[in-house]
Every structure is written in structure tokens, then in C-alpha cells.
Protein backbone atom coordinates (compact mmCIF):
# COMPACT_ATOMS: atom_id res chain seq x y z
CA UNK A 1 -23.45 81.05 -9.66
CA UNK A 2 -24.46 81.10 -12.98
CA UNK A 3 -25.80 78.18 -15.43
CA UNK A 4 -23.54 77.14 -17.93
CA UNK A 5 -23.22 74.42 -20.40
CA UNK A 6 -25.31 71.34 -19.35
CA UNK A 7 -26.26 72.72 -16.10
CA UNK A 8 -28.25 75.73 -17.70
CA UNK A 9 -31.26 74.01 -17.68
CA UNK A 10 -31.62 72.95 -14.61
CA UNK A 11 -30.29 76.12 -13.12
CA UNK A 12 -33.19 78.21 -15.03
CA UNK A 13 -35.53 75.73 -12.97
CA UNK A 14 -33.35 76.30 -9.50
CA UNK A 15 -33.98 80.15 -10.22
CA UNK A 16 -37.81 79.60 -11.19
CA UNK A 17 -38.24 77.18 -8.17
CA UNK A 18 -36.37 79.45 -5.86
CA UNK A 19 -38.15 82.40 -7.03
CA UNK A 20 -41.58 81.30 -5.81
CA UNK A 21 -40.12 80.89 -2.30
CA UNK A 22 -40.89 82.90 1.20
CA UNK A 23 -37.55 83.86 2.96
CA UNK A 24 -38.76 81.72 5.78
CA UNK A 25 -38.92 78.61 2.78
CA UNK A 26 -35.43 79.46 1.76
CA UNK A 27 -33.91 79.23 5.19
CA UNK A 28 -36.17 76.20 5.42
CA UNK A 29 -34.71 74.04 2.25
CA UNK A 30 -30.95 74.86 3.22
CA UNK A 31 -31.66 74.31 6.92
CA UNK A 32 -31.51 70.89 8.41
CA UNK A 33 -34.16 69.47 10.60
CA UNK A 34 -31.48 68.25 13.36
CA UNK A 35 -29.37 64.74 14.23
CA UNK A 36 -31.31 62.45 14.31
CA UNK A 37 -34.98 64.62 13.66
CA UNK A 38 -36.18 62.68 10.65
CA UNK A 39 -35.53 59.15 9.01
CA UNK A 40 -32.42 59.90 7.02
CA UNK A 41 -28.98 60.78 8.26
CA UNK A 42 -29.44 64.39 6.97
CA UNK A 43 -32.99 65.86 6.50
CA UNK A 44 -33.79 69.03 5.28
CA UNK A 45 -37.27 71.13 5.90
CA UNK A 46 -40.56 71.14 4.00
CA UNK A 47 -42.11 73.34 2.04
CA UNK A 48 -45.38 72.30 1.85
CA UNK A 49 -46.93 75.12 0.26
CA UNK A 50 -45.33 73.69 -3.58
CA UNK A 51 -45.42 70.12 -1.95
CA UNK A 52 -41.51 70.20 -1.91
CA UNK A 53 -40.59 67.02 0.13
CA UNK A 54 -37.22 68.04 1.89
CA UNK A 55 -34.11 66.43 1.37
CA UNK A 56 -32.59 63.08 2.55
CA UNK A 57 -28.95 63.22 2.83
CA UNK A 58 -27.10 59.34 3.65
CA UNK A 59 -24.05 58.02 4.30
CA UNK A 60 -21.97 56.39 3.44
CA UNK A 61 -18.75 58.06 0.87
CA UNK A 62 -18.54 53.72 0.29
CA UNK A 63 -22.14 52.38 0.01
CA UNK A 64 -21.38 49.45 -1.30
CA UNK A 65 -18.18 49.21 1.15
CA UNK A 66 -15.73 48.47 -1.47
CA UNK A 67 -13.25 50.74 0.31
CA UNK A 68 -11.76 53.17 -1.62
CA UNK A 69 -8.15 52.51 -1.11
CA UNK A 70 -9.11 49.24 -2.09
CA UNK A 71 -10.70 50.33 -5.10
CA UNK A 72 -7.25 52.28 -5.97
CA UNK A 73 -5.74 49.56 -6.58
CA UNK A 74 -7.76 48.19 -9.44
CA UNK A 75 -6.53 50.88 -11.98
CA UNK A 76 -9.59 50.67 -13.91
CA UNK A 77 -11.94 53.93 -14.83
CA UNK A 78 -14.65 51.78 -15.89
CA UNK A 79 -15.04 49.51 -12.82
CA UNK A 80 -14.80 53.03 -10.45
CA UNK A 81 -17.81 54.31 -13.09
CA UNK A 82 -19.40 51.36 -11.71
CA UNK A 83 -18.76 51.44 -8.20
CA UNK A 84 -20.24 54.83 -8.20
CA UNK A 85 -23.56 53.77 -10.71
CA UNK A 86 -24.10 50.73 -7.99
CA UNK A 87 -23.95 53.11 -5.59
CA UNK A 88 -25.80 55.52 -6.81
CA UNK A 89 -28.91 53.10 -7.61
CA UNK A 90 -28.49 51.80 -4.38
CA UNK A 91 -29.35 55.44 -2.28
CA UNK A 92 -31.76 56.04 -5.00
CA UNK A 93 -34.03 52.86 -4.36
CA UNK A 94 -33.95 53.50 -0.66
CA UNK A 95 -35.42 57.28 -1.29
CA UNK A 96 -32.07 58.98 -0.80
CA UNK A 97 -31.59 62.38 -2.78
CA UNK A 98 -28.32 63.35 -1.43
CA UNK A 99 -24.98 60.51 -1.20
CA UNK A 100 -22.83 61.97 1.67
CA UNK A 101 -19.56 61.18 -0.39
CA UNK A 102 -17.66 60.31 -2.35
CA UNK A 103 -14.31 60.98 0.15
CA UNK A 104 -11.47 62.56 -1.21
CA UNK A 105 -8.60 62.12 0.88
CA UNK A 106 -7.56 61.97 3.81
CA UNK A 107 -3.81 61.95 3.40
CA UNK A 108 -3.01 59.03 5.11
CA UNK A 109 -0.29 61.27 7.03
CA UNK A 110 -1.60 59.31 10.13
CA UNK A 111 -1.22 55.91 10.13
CA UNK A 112 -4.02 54.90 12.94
CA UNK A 113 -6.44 57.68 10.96
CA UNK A 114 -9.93 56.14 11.11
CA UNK A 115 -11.10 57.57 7.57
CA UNK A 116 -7.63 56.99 5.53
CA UNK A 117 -9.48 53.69 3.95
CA UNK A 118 -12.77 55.71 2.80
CA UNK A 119 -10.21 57.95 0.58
CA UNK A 120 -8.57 56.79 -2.67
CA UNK A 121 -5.01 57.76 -1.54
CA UNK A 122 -2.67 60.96 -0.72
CA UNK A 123 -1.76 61.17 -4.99
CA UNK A 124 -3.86 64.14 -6.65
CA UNK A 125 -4.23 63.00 -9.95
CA UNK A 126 -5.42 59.31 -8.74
CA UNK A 127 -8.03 60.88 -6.47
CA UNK A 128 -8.84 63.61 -9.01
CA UNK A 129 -9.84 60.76 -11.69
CA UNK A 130 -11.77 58.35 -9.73
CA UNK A 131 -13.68 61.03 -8.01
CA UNK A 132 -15.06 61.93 -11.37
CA UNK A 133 -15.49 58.43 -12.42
CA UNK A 134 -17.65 57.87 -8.83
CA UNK A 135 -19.53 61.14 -8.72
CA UNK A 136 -20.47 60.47 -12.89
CA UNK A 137 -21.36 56.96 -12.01
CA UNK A 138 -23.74 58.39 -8.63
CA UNK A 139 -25.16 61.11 -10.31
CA UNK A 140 -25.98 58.70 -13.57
CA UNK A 141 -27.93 56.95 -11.03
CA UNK A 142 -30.22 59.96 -10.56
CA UNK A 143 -28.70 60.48 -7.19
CA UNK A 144 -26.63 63.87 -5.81
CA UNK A 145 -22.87 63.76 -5.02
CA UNK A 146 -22.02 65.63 -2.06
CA UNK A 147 -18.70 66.59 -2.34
CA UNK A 148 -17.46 70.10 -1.53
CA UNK A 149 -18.74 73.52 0.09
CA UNK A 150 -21.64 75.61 -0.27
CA UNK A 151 -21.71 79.29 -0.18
CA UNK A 152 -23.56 80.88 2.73
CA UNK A 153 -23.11 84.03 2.54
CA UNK A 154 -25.80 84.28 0.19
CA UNK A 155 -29.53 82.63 0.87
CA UNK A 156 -30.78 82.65 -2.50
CA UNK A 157 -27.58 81.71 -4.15
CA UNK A 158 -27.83 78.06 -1.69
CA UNK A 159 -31.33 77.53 -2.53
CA UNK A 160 -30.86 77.71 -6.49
CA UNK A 161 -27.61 75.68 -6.29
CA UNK A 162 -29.33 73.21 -3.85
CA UNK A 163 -32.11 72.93 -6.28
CA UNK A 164 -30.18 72.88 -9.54
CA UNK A 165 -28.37 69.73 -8.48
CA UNK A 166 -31.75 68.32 -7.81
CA UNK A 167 -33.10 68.96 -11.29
CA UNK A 168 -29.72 68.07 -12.93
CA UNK A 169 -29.76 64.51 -11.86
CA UNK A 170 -33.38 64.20 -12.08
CA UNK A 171 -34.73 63.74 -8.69
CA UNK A 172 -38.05 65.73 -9.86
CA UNK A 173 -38.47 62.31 -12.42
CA UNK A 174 -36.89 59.61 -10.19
CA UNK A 175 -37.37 60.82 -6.69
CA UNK A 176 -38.98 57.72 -4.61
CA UNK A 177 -40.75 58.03 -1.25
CA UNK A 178 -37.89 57.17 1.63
CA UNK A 179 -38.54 53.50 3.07
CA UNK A 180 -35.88 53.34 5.47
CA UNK A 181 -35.36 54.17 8.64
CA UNK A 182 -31.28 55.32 9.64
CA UNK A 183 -31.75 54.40 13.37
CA UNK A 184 -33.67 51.34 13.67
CA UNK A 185 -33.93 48.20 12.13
CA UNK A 186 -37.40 47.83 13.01
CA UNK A 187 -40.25 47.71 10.50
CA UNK A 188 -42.94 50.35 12.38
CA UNK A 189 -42.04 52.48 15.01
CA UNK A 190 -42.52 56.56 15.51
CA UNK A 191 -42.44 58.35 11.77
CA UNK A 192 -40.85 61.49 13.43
CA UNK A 193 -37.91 59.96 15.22
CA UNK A 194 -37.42 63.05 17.74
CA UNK A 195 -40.56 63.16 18.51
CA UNK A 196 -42.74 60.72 20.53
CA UNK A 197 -45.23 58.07 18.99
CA UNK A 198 -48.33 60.40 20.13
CA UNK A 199 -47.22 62.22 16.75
CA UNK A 200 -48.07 59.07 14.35
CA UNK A 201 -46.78 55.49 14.39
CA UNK A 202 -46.34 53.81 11.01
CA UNK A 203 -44.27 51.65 8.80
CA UNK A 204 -40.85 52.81 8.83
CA UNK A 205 -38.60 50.50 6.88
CA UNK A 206 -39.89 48.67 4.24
CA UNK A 207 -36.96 46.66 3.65
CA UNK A 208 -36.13 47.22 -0.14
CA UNK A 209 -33.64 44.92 -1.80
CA UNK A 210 -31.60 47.19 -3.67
CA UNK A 211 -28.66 45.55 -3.97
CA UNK A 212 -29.40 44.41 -7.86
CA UNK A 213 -26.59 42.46 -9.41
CA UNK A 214 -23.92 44.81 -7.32
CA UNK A 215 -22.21 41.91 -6.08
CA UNK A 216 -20.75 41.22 -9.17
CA UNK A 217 -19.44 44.56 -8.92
CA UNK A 218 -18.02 44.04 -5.54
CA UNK A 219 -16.07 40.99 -6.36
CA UNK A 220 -14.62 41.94 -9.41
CA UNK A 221 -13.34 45.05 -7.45
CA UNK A 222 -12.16 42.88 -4.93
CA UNK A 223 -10.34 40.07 -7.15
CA UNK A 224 -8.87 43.24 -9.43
CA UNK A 225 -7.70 45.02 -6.27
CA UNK A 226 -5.09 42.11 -5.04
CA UNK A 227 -1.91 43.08 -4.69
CA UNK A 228 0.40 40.41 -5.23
CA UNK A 229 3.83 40.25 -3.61
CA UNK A 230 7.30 39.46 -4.64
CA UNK A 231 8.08 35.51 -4.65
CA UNK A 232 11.44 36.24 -5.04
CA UNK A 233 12.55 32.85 -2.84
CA UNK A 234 9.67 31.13 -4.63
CA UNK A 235 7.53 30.76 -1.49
CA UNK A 236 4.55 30.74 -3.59
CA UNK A 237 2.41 28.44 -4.53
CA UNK A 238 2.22 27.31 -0.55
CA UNK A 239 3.28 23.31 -0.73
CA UNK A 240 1.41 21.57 1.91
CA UNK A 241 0.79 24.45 5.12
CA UNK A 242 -0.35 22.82 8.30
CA UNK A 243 -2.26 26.06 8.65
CA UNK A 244 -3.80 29.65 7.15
CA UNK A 245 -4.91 32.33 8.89
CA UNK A 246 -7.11 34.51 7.34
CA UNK A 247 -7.60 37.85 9.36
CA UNK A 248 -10.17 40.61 8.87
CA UNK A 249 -13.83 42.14 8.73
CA UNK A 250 -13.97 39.75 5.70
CA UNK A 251 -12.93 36.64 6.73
CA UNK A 252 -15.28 34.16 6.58
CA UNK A 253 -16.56 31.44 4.26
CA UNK A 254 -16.82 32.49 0.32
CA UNK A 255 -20.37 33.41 0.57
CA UNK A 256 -22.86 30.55 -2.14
């Protein structure tokens, strides 16, 4: 890897950073702590010796849970910008360096596939635009879009691209302390989750509100993203139904 156009400044800090490093720190940022070893979904290692606070890496592609093949259907670049900003600033506020997403497929070959909604759709092009629009919007957020593969066949090529990504959206001038907990909704418990509460007992979700005004965004997506069907018998407007069923995760009373 080499640093090119806007990402040549922050990959002459990666190579600095990286350069400083023990081969024991190296295998130590690109190494994760375990499932379920640390507060995030993803955690990376220490390094202690610079002060280097490893990674947190979170779900979910969604955040906001606007679906994505929902969000498809709204044909709009700027709203999918925003999907991805709200998302972005959501991870951020919670202390997250690393958004596990967005999703890029799958297919949809299977019908009863559990992950078809998370994607955009099976069409290239569609998925090709509004995964730029969403990792722009994330990234403009000062968070890290994880989408793709990183080399491993070389240790100090991971490090500086693993690094570069962290100076390129700014997480060495936005970076907050993480004040969530991924497997427990309960304010203190153990701060290594592993490990038991001889090793230090503390706050471990604080609870921040960062939803902002991203409701708003939600139901603009949402309204936008109706498909409306054929009245070719003129069935629509409904005159008089005895009865409507409404059927779904989101059915329930237009929330105040």
C-alpha cells in the first residue's frame, strides 16, 4: 500500500506510528482480544507503551435499522449520505472507532436468507452507489467503514493500513472514551467482561443519548421508501373496512 491523493497524509502518520512499534505491538493492534473479551463487539489490543487505546469494532451494517433494502427503494443519494452521517455519529458518540458495515449484498438468491434485508439488493451499480454514499456519510462522521479485506500476509503492511484509516477519519481528534457495554444492559458490572469482577468493577454503560435528530432521518427514509401498488380496479382509497391488519417488527402505534 502506498499513500495517494487524500490518503497521503494520514498514511505518512500510519508509517510514522507503525514505525515506533515492537513486533509483539504490531501483532498486538491487528490481533483481537477474543468474543466477547472486552466491551465492544470487536476489540483490539493495547499498546500502552504510546498510550494507544485499542480498537472498538460494532455492529451493526444498519445502526439506525433503516434496512437497507428498504433504503433502496428511496432512490435518493442524499438521504443514503445521511443514513450513513446518522450512523456514523451515532458509533462515534458511543466510543466506537470501527462500524462493522455497511453490507453489500447478499444476493437475495435465497429467499429465507437471514441477511438479504441488511444488503441494498442483487443490482451492482445500485449497491455500488449507495455504498459510497453510506461509507462517505460514516466516515464524515469521524467513524471507520469496515467494508472489505485486509492483507495478512504482511504485518507491517496491516498495521499502517489499520492506522491510516484511523488518522484519515480523525479518530486521533474525535476519538471518545467507550461508554457502553455490548453484553449487558446494566450500568456497573465487571470492566473486563472475560474476566471475573476480582479484576475491577466499575461503570460500564453510561447510557449516552446519541440518537440526535436521527429520527427525522428514519422517517423520511421510511415514508420515501413506500412502494405503492397498482389500483388498477380502483381498490384504493379503502371505503369503509371493518378491519386492518398491520403485520410486522413495526407495527405498533405512530410513536408521539
Amino acid at each position: 500500500m502506498s499513500g495517494e491523493g487524500d490518503w497521503e497524509e494520514s498514511y505518512e502518520k500510519a508509517k510514522s506510528f507503525v514505525s515506533q512499534l515492537t513486533l509483539l505491538e504490531k501483532v498486538n493492534l491487528t490481533t483481537g482480544v477474543g468474543w466477547a473479551g472486552e466491551r465492544c463487539i470487536g476489540n483490539t489490543g493495547f499498546i500502552p507503551r504510546l498510550g494507544f487505546v485499542g480498537f472498538c469494532t460494532e455492529d451493526s451494517p444498519l445502526g439506525v435499522r433503516s434496512t437497507g433494502i428498504n433504503v433502496a427503494s428511496i432512490w435518493s443519494t442524499d438521504l443514503m449520505y445521511a443514513r450513513g452521517n446518522a450512523m456514523g455519529y451515532e458509533h462515534r458518540g458511543k466510543g466506537i472507532d470501527v462500524q462493522l458495515g455497511p453490507v453489500s449484498g447478499p444476493l437475495g438468491r435465497v429467499l429465507e436468507g437471514g441477511r438479504n434485508w441488511e444488503g441494498f439488493g442483487p443490482d451492482p451499480v445500485l449497491t455500488g452507489v449507495y455504498m459510497k454514499e453510506t461509507i462517505i456519510g460514516i466516515q464524515d462522521a469521524g467513524v471507520i467503514a469496515f467494508n472489505g479485506t485486509i492483507p495478512e500476509w504482511c504485518l507491517d503492511d496491516t498495521a499502517i493500513r489499520i492506522i491510516a484509516a484511523f488518522y484519515k477519519v480523525g479518530r486521533d481528534k474525535t476519538r471518545v472514551p467507550i461508554n457502553f457495554s455490548a453484553w449487558t444492559l446494566d450500568t456497573t458490572g465487571a470492566l473486563h467482561n472475560q474476566v471475573s469482577v476480582d479484576y475491577g468493577v466499575g461503570v460500564i454503560n453510561e447510557h449516552v443519548n446519541v440518537q440526535g435528530d436521527h429520527a427525522n432521518v428514519i422517517r423520511e427514509i421510511g415514508q420515501r421508501s413506500i412502494v405503492l401498488l397498482q389500483n388498477n380496479k380502483k381498490e384504493l382509497p379503502l371505503s369503509n373496512p371493518k378491519s386492518i391488519a398491520i403485520i410486522g417488527e413495526d407495527a405498533h402505534p405512530n410513536p408521539a
